[in-house]
C-alpha atoms as a PDB file:
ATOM      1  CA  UNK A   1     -21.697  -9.969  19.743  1.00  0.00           C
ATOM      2  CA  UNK A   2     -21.756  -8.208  16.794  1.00  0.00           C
ATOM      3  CA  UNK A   3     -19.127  -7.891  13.951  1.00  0.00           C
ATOM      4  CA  UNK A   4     -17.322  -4.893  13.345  1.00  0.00           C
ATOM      5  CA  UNK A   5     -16.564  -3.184  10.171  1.00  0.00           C
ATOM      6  CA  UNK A   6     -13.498  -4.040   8.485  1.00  0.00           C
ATOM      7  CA  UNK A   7     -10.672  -1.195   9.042  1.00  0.00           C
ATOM      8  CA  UNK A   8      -9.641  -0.144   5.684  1.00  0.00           C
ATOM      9  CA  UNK A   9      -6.113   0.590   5.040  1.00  0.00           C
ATOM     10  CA  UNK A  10      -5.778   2.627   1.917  1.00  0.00           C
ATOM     11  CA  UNK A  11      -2.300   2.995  -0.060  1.00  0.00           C
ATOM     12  CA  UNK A  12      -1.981   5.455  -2.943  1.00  0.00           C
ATOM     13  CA  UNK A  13       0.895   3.720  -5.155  1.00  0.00           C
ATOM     14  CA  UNK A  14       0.534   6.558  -8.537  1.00  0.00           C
ATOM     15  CA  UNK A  15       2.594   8.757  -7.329  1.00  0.00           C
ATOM     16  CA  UNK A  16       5.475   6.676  -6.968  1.00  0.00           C
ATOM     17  CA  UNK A  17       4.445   4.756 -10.221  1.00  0.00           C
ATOM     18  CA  UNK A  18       4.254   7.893 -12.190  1.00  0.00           C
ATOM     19  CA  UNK A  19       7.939   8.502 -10.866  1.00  0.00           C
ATOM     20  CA  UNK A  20       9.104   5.445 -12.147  1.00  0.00           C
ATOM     21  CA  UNK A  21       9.778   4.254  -8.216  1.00  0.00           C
ATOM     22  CA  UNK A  22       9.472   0.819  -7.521  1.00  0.00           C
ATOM     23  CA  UNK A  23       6.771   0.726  -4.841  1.00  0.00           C
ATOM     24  CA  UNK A  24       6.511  -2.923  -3.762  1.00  0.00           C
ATOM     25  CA  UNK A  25       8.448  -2.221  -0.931  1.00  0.00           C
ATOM     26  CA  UNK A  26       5.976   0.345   0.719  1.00  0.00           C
ATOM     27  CA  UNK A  27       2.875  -2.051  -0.457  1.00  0.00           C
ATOM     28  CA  UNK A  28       5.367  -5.268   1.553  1.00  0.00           C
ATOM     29  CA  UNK A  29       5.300  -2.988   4.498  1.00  0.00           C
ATOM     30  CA  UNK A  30       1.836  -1.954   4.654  1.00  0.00           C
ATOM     31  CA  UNK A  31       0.694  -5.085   4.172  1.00  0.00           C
ATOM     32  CA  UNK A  32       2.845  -6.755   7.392  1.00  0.00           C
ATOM     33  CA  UNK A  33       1.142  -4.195   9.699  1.00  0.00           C
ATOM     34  CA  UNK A  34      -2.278  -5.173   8.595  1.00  0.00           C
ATOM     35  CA  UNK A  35      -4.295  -6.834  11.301  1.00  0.00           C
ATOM     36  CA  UNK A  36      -6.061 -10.315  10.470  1.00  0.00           C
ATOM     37  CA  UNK A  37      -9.498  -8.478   9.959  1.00  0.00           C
ATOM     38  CA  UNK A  38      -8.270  -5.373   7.882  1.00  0.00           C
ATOM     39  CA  UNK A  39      -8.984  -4.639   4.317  1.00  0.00           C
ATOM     40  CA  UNK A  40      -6.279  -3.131   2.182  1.00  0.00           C
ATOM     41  CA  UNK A  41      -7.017  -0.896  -0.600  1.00  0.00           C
ATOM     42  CA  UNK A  42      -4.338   0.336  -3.039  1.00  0.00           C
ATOM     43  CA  UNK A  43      -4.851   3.196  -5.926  1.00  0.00           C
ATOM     44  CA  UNK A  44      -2.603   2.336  -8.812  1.00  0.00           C
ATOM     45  CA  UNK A  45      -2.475   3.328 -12.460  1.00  0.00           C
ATOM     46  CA  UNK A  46      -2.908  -0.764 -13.982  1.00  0.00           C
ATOM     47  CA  UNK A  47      -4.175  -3.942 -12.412  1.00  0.00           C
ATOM     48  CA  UNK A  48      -0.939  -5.115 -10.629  1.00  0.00           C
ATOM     49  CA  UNK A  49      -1.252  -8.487 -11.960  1.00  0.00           C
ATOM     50  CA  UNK A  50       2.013  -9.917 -10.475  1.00  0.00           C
ATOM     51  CA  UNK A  51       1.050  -8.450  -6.850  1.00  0.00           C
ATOM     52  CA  UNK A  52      -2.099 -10.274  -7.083  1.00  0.00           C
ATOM     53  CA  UNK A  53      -0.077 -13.828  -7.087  1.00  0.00           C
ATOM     54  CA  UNK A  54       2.239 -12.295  -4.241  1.00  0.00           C
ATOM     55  CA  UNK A  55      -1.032 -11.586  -2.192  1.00  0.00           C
ATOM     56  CA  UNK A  56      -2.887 -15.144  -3.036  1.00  0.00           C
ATOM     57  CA  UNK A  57       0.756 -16.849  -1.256  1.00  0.00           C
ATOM     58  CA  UNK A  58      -0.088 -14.734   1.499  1.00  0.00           C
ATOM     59  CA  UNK A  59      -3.452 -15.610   2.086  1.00  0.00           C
ATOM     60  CA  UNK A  60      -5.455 -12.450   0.546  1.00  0.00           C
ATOM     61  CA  UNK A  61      -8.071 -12.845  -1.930  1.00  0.00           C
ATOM     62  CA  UNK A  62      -8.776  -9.437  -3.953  1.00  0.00           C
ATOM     63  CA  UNK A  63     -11.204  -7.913  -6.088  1.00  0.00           C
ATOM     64  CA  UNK A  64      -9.643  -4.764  -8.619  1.00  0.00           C
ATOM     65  CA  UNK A  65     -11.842  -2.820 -10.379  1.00  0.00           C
ATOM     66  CA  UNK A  66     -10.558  -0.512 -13.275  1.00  0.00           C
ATOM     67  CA  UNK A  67     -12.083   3.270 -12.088  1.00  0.00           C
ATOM     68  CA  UNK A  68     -11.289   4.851 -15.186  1.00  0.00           C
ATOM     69  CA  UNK A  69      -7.992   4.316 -18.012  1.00  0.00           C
ATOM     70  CA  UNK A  70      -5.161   4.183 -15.618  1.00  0.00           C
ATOM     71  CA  UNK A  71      -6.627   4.174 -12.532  1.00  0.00           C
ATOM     72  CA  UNK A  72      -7.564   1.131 -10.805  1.00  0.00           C
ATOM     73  CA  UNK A  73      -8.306  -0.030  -7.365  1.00  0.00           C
ATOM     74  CA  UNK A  74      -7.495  -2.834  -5.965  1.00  0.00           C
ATOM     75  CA  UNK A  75      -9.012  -4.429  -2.059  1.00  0.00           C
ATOM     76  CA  UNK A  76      -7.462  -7.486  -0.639  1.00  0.00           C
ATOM     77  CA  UNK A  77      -8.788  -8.942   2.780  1.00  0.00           C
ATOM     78  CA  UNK A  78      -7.718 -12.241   4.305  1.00  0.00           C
ATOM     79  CA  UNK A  79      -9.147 -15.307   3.063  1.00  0.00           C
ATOM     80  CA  UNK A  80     -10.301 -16.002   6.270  1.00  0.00           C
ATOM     81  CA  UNK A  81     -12.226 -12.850   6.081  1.00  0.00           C
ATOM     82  CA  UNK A  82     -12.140 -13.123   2.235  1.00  0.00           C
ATOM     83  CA  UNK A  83     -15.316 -12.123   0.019  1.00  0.00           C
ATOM     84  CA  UNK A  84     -17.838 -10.598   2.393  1.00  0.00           C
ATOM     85  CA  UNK A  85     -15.803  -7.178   3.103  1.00  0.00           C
ATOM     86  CA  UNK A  86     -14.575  -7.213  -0.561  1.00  0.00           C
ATOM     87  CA  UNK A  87     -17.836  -7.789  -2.236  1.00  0.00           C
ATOM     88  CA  UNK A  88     -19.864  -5.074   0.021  1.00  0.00           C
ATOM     89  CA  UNK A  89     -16.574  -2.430  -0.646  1.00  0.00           C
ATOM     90  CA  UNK A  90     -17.988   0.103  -3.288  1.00  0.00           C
ATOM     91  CA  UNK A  91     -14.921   0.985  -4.565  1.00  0.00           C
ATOM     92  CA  UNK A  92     -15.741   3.704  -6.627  1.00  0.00           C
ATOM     93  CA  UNK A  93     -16.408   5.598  -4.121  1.00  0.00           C
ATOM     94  CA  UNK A  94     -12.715   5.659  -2.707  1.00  0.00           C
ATOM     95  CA  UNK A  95     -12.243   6.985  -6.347  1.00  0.00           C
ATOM     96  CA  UNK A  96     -13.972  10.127  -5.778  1.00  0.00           C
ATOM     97  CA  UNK A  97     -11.865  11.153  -2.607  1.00  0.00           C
ATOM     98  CA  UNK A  98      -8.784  13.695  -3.418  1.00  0.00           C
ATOM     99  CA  UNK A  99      -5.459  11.501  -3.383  1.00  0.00           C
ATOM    100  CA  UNK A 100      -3.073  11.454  -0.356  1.00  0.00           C
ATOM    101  CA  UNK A 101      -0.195  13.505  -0.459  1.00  0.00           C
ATOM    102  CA  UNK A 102       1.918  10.954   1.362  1.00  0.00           C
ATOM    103  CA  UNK A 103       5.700  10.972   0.738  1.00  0.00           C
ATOM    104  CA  UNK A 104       6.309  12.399  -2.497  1.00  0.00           C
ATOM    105  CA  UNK A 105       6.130  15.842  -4.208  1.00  0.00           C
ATOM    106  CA  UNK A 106       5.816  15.859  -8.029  1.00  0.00           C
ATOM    107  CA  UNK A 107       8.555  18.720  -7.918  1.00  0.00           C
ATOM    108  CA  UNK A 108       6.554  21.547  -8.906  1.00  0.00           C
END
């Protein structure tokens, strides 16, 4: 039987950062409707250090790559799944796609 691709979950967390809104929340809740095979990708404007201990607890392994000054990505899979998704991810090519609009205006 052969294995299928990893679905990739992407979250765009600048927006809220550049707002000054926490968005751990939103990141907690995508994360809980991942399935065990999914690979989650977050945009954010710096390597979210503490979020990368929060993940390891919970069983994701990650690999963040800095796309340009303040922008990084960051893809964590299950460590069950762990390294083969991540390592064959080219993440700078999520970098070239326009951001989501999701949830927030910037008021203008």
């Amino acid at each position: 039987m052969k294995k299928q691709e990893p679905r990739i979950v992407e979250l765009d967390v600048r927006p809220y950062l550049r707002q000054k809104l926490e968005p751990f929340k939103l990141i907690m809740d995508t994360v809980a409707s991942l399935e065990p095979e999914d690979v989650f990708m977050m945009h954010a404007l710096f390597k979210p250090t503490p979020l990368l201990g929060v993940m390891k607890v919970k069983g994701y392994a990650h690999k963040a790559e800095e796309m340009e000054e303040g922008y990084w990505i960051v893809a964590f899979a299950r460590t069950d799944q762990a390294m083969d998704p991540l390592n064959a991810l080219p993440l700078r090519e999520f970098s070239k796609r326009d951001a989501p609009e999701e949830g927030l205006s910037d008021g203008s």
